[in-house]
PDB file of N, CA and C in Angstrom:
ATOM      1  N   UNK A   1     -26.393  -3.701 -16.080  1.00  0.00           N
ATOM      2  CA  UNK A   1     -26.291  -4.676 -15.016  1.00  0.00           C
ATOM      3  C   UNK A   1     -25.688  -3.985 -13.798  1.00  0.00           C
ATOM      4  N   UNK A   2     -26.606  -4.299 -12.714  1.00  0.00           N
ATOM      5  CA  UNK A   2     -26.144  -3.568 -11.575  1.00  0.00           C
ATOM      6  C   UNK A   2     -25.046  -4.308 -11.031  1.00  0.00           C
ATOM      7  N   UNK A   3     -24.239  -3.951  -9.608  1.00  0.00           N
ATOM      8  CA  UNK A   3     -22.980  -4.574  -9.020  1.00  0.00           C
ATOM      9  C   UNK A   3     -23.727  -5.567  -8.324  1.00  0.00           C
ATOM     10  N   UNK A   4     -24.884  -5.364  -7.962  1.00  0.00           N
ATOM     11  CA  UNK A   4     -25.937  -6.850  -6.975  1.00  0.00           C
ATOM     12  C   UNK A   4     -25.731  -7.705  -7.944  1.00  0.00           C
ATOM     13  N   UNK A   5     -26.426  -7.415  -8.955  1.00  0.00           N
ATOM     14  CA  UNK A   5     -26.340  -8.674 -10.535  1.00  0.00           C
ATOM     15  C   UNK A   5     -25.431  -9.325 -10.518  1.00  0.00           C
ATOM     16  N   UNK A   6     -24.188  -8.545 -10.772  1.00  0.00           N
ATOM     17  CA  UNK A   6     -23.020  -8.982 -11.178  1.00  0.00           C
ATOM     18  C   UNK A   6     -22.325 -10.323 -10.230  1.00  0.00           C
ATOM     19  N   UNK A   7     -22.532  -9.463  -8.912  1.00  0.00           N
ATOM     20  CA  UNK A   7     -22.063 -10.150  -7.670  1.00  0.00           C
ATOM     21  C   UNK A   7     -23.261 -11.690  -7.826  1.00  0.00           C
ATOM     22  N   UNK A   8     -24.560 -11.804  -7.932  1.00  0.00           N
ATOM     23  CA  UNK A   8     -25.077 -12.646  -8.088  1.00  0.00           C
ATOM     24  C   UNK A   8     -24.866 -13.492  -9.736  1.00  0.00           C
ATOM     25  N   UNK A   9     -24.563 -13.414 -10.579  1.00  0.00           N
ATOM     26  CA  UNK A   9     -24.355 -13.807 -11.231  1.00  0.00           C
ATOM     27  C   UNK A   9     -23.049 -14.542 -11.092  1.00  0.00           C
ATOM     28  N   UNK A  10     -21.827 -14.005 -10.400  1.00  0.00           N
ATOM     29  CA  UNK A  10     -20.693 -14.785  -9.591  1.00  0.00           C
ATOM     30  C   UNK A  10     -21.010 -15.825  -9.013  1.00  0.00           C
ATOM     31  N   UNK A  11     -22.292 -15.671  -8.355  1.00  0.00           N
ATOM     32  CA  UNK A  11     -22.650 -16.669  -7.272  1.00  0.00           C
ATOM     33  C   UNK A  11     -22.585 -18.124  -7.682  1.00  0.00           C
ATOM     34  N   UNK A  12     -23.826 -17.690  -8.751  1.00  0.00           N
ATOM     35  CA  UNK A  12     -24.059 -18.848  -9.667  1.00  0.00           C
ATOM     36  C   UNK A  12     -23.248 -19.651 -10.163  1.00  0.00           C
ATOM     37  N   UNK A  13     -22.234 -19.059 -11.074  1.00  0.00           N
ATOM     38  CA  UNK A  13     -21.286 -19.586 -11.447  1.00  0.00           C
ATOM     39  C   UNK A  13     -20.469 -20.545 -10.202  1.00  0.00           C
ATOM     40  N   UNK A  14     -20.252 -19.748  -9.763  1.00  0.00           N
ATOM     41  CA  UNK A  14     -19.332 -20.581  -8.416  1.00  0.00           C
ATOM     42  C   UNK A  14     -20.290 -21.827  -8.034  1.00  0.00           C
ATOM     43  N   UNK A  15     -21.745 -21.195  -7.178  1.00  0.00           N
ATOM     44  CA  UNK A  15     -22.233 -22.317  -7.268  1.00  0.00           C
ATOM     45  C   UNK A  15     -22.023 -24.068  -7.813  1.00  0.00           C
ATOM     46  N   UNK A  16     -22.378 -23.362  -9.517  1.00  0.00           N
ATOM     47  CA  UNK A  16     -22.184 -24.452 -10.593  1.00  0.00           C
ATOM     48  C   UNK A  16     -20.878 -25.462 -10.141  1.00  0.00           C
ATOM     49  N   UNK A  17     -19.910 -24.116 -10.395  1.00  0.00           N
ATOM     50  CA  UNK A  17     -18.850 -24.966 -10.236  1.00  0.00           C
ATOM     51  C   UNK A  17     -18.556 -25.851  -9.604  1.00  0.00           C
ATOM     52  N   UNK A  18     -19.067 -25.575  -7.804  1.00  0.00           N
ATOM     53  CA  UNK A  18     -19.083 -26.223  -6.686  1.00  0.00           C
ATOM     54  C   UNK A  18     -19.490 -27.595  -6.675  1.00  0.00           C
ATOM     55  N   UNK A  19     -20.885 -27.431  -7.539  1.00  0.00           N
ATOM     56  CA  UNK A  19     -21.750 -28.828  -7.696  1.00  0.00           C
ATOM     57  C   UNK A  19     -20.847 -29.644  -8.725  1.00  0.00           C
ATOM     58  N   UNK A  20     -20.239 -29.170 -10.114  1.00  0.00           N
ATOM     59  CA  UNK A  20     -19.265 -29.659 -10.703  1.00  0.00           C
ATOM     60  C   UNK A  20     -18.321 -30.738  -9.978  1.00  0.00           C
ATOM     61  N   UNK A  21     -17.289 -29.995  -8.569  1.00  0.00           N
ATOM     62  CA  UNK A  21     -16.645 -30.679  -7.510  1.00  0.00           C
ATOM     63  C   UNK A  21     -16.884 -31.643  -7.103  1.00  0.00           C
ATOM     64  N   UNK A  22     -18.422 -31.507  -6.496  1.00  0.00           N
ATOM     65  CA  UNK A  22     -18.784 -32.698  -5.642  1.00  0.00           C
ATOM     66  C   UNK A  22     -18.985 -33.727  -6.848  1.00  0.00           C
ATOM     67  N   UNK A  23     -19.732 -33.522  -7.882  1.00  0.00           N
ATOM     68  CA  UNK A  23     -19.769 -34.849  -8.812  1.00  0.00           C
ATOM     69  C   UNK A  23     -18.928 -35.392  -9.159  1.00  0.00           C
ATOM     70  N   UNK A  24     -17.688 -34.696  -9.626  1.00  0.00           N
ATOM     71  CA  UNK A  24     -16.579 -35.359  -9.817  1.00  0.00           C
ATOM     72  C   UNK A  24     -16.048 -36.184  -8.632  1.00  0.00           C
ATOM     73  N   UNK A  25     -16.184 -35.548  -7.522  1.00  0.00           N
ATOM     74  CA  UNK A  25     -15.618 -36.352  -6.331  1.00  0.00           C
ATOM     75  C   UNK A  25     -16.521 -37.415  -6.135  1.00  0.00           C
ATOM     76  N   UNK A  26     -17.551 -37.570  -6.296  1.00  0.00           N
ATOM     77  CA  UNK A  26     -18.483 -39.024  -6.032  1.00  0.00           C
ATOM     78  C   UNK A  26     -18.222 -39.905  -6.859  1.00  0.00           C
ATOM     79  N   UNK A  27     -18.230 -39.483  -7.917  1.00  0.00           N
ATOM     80  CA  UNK A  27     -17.409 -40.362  -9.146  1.00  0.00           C
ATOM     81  C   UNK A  27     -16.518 -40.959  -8.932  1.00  0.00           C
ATOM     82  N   UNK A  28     -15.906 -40.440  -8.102  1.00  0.00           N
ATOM     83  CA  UNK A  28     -14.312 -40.785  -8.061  1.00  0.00           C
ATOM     84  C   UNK A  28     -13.083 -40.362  -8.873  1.00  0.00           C
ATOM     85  N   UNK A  29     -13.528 -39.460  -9.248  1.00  0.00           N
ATOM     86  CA  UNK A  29     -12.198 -38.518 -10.280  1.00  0.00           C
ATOM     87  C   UNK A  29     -11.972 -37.476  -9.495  1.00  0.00           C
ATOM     88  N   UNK A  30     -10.743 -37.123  -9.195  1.00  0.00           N
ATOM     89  CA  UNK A  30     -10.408 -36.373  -8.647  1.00  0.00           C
ATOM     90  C   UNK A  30      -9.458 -35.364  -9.373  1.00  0.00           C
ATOM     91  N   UNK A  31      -9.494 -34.302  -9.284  1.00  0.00           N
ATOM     92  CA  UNK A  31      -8.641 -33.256 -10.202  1.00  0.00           C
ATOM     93  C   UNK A  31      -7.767 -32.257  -8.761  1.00  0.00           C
ATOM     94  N   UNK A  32      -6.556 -32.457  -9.080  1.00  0.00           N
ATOM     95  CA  UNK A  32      -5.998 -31.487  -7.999  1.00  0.00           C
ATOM     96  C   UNK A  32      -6.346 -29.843  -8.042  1.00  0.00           C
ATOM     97  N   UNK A  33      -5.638 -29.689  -9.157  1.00  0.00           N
ATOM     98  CA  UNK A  33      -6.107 -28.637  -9.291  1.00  0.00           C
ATOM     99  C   UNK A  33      -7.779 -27.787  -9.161  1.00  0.00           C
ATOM    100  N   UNK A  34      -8.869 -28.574  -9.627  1.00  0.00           N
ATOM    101  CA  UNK A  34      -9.796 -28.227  -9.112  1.00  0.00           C
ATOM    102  C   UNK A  34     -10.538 -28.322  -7.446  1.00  0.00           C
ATOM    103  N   UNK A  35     -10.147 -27.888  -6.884  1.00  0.00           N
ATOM    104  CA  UNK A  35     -10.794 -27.590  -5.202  1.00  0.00           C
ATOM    105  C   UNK A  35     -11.400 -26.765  -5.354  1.00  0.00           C
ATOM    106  N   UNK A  36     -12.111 -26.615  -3.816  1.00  0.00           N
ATOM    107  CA  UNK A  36     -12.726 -25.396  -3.581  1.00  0.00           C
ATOM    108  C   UNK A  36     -11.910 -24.473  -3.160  1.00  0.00           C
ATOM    109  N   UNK A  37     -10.682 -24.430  -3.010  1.00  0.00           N
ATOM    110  CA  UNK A  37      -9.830 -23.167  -2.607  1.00  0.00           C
ATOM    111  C   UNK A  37      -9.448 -22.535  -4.331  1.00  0.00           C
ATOM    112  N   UNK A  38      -9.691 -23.351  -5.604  1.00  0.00           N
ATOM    113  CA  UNK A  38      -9.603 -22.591  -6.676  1.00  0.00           C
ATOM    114  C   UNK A  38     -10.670 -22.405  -6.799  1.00  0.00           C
ATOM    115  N   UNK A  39     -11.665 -23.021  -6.798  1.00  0.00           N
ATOM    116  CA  UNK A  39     -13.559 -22.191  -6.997  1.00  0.00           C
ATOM    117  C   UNK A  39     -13.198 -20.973  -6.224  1.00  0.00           C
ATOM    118  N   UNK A  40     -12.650 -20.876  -5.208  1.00  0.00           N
ATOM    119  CA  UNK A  40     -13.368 -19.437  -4.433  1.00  0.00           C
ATOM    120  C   UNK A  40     -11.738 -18.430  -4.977  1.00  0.00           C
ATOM    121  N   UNK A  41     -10.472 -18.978  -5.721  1.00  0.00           N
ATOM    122  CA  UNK A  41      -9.628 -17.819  -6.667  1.00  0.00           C
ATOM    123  C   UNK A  41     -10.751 -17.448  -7.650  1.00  0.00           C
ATOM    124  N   UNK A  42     -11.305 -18.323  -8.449  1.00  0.00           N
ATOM    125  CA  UNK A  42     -11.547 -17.649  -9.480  1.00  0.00           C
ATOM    126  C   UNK A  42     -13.007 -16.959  -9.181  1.00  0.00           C
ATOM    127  N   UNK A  43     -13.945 -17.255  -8.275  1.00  0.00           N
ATOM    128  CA  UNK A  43     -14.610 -16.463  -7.707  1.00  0.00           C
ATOM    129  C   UNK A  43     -14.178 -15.226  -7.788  1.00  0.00           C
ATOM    130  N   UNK A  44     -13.726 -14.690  -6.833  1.00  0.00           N
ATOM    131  CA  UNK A  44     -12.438 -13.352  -6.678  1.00  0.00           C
ATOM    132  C   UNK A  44     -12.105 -12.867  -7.371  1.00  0.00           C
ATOM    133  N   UNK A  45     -11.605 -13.702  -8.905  1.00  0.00           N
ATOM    134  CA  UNK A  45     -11.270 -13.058 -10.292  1.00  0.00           C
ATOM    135  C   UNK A  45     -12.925 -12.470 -10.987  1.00  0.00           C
ATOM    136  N   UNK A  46     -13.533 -13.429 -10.851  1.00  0.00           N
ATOM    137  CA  UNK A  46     -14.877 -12.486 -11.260  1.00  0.00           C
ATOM    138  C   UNK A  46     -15.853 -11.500 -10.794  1.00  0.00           C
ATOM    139  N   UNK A  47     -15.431 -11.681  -9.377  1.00  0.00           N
ATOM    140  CA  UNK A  47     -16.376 -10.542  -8.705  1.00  0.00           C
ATOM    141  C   UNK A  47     -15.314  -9.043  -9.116  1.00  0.00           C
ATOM    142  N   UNK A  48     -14.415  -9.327  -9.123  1.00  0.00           N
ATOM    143  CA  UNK A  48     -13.545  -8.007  -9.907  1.00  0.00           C
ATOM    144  C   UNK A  48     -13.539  -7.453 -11.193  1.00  0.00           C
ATOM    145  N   UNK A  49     -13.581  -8.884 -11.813  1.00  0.00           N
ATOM    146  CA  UNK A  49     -13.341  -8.465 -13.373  1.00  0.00           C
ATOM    147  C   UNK A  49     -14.712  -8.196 -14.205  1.00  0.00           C
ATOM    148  N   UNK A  50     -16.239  -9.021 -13.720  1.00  0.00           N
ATOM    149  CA  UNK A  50     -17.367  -8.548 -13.928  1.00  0.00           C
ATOM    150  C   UNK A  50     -17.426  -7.019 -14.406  1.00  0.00           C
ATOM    151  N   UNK A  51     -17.488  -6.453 -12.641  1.00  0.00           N
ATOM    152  CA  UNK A  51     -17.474  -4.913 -12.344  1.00  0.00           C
ATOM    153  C   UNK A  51     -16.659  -3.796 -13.503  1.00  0.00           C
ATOM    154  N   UNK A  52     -15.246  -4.873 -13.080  1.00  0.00           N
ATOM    155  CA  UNK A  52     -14.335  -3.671 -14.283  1.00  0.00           C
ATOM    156  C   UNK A  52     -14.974  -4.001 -15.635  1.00  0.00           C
ATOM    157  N   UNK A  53     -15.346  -4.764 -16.465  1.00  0.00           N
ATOM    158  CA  UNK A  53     -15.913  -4.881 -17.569  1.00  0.00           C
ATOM    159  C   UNK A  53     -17.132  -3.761 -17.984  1.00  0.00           C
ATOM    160  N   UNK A  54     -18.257  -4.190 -17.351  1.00  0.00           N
ATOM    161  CA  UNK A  54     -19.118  -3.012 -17.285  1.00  0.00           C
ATOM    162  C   UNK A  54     -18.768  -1.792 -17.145  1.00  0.00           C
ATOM    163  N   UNK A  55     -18.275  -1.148 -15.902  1.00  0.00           N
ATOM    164  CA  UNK A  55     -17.607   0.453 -15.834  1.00  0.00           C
ATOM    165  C   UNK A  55     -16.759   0.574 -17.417  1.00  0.00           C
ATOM    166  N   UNK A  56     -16.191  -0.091 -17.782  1.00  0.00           N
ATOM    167  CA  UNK A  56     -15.493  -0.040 -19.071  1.00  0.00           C
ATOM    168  C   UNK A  56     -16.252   0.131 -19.848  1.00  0.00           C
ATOM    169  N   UNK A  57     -17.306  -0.568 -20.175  1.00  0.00           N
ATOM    170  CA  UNK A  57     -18.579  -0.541 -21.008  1.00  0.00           C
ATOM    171  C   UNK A  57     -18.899   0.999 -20.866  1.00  0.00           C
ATOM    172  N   UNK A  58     -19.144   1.124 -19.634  1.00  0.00           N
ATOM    173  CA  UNK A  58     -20.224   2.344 -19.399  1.00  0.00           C
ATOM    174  C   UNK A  58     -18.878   3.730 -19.741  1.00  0.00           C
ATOM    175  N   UNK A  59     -18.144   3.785 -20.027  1.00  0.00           N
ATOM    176  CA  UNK A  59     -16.845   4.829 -20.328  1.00  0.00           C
ATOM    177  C   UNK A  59     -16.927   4.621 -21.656  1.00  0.00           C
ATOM    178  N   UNK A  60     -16.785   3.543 -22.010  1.00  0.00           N
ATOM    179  CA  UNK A  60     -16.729   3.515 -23.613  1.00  0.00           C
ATOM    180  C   UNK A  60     -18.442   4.046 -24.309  1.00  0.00           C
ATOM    181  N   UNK A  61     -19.272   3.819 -23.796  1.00  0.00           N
ATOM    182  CA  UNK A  61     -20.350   4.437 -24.349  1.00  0.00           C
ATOM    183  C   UNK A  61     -20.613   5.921 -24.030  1.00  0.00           C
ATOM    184  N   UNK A  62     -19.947   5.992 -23.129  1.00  0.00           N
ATOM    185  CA  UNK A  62     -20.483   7.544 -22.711  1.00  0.00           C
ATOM    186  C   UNK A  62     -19.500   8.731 -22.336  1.00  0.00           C
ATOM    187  N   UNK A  63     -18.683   8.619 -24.139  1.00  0.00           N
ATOM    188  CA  UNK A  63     -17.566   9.187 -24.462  1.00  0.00           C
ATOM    189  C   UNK A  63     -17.768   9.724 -25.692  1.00  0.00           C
ATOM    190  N   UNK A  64     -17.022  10.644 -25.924  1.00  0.00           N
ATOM    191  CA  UNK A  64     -17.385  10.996 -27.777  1.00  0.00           C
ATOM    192  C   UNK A  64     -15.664  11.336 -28.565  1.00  0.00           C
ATOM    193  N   UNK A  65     -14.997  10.018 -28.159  1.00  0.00           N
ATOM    194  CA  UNK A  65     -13.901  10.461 -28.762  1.00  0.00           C
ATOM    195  C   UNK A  65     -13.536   9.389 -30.057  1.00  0.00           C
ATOM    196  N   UNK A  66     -13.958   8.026 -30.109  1.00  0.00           N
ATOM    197  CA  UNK A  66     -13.557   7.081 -30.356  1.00  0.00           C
ATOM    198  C   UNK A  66     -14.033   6.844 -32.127  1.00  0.00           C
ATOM    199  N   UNK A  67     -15.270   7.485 -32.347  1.00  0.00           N
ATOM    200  CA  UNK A  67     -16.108   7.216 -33.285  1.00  0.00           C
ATOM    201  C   UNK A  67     -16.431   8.797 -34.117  1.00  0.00           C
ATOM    202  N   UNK A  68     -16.822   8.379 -34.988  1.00  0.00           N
ATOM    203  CA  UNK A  68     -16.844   9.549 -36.104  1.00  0.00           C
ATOM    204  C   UNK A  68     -18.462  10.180 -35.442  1.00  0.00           C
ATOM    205  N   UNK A  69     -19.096   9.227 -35.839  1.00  0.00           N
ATOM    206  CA  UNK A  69     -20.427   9.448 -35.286  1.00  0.00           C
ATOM    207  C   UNK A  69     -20.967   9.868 -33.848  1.00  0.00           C
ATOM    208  N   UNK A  70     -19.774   9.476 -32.422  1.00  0.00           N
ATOM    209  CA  UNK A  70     -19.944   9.909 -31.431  1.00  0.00           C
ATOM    210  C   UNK A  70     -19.697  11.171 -31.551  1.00  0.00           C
ATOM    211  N   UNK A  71     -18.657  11.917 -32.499  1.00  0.00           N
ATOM    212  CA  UNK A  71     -17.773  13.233 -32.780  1.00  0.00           C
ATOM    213  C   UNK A  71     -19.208  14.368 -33.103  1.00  0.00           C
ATOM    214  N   UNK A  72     -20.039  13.613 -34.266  1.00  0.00           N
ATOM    215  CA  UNK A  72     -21.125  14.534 -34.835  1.00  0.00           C
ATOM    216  C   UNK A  72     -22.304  14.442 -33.338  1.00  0.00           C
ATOM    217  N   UNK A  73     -22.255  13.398 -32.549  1.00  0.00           N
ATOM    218  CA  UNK A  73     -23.587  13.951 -31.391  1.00  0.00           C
ATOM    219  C   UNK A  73     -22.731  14.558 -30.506  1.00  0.00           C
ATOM    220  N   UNK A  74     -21.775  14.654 -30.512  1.00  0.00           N
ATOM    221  CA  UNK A  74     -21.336  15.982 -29.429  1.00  0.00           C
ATOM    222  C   UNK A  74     -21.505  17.104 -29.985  1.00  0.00           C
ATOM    223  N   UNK A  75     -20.721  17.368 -31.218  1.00  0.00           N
ATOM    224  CA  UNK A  75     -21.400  18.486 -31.411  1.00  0.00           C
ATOM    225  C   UNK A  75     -22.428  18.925 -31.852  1.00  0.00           C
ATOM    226  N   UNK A  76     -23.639  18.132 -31.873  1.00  0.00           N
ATOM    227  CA  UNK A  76     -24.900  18.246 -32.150  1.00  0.00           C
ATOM    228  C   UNK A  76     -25.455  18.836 -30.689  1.00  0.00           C
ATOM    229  N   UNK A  77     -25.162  18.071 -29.695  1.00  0.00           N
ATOM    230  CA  UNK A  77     -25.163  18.336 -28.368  1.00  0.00           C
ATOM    231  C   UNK A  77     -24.863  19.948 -28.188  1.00  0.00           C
ATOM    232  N   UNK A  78     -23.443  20.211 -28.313  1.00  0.00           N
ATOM    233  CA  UNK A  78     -23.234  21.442 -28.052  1.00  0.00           C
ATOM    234  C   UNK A  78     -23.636  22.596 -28.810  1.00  0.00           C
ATOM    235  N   UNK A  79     -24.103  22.310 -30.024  1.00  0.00           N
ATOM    236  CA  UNK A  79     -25.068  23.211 -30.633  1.00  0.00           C
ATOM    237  C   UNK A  79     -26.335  23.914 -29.816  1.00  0.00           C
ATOM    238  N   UNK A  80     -26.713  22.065 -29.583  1.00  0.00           N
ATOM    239  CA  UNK A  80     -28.146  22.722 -28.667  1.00  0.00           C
ATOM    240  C   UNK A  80     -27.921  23.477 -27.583  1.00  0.00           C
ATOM    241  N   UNK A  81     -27.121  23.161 -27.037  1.00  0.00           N
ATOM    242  CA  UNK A  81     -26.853  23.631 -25.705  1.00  0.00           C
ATOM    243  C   UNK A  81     -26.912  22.606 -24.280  1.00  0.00           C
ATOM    244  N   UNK A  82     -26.885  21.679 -24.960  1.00  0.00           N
ATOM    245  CA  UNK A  82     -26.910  20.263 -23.663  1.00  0.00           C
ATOM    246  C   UNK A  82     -25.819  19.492 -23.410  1.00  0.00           C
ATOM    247  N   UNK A  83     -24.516  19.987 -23.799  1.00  0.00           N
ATOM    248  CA  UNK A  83     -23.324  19.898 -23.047  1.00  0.00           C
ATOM    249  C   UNK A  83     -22.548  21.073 -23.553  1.00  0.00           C
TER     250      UNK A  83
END
């Protein structure tokens, strides 16, 4: 998943949420805590934490320390000569 994705996939969510707001507010239930000044915190929390998730992903896969089996393709690797 690219950082466009990610960032669009935020969108959505927020979106959702947004529409969430207004229904509740037509309804007539009102939640303090839910505004749009917390839709657009936790926005913020996900356009960050998305990103860091993945890069984490992508470190944890493309490491050879963690796993027995990552241990044997490195040095399978360095046998061949491709790291």
């Amino acid at each position: 998943m690219s950082a466009d994705k990610a960032k669009q996939f935020v969108a959505l969510i927020g979106g959702f949420l947004g529409a969430v707001y207004l229904a509740l507010q037509a309804t007539g239930l009102e939640l303090l805590w839910f505004n749009p000044d917390t839709i657009n915190a936790w926005m913020g929390v996900l356009n960050a934490g998305i990103p860091l998730v993945l890069i984490g992903y992508g470190i944890y896969k493309n490491q050879y320390l963690l796993t027995e089996r990552a241990k044997k393709q490195e040095k399978e690797l360095q046998n061949k000569g491709l790291k």
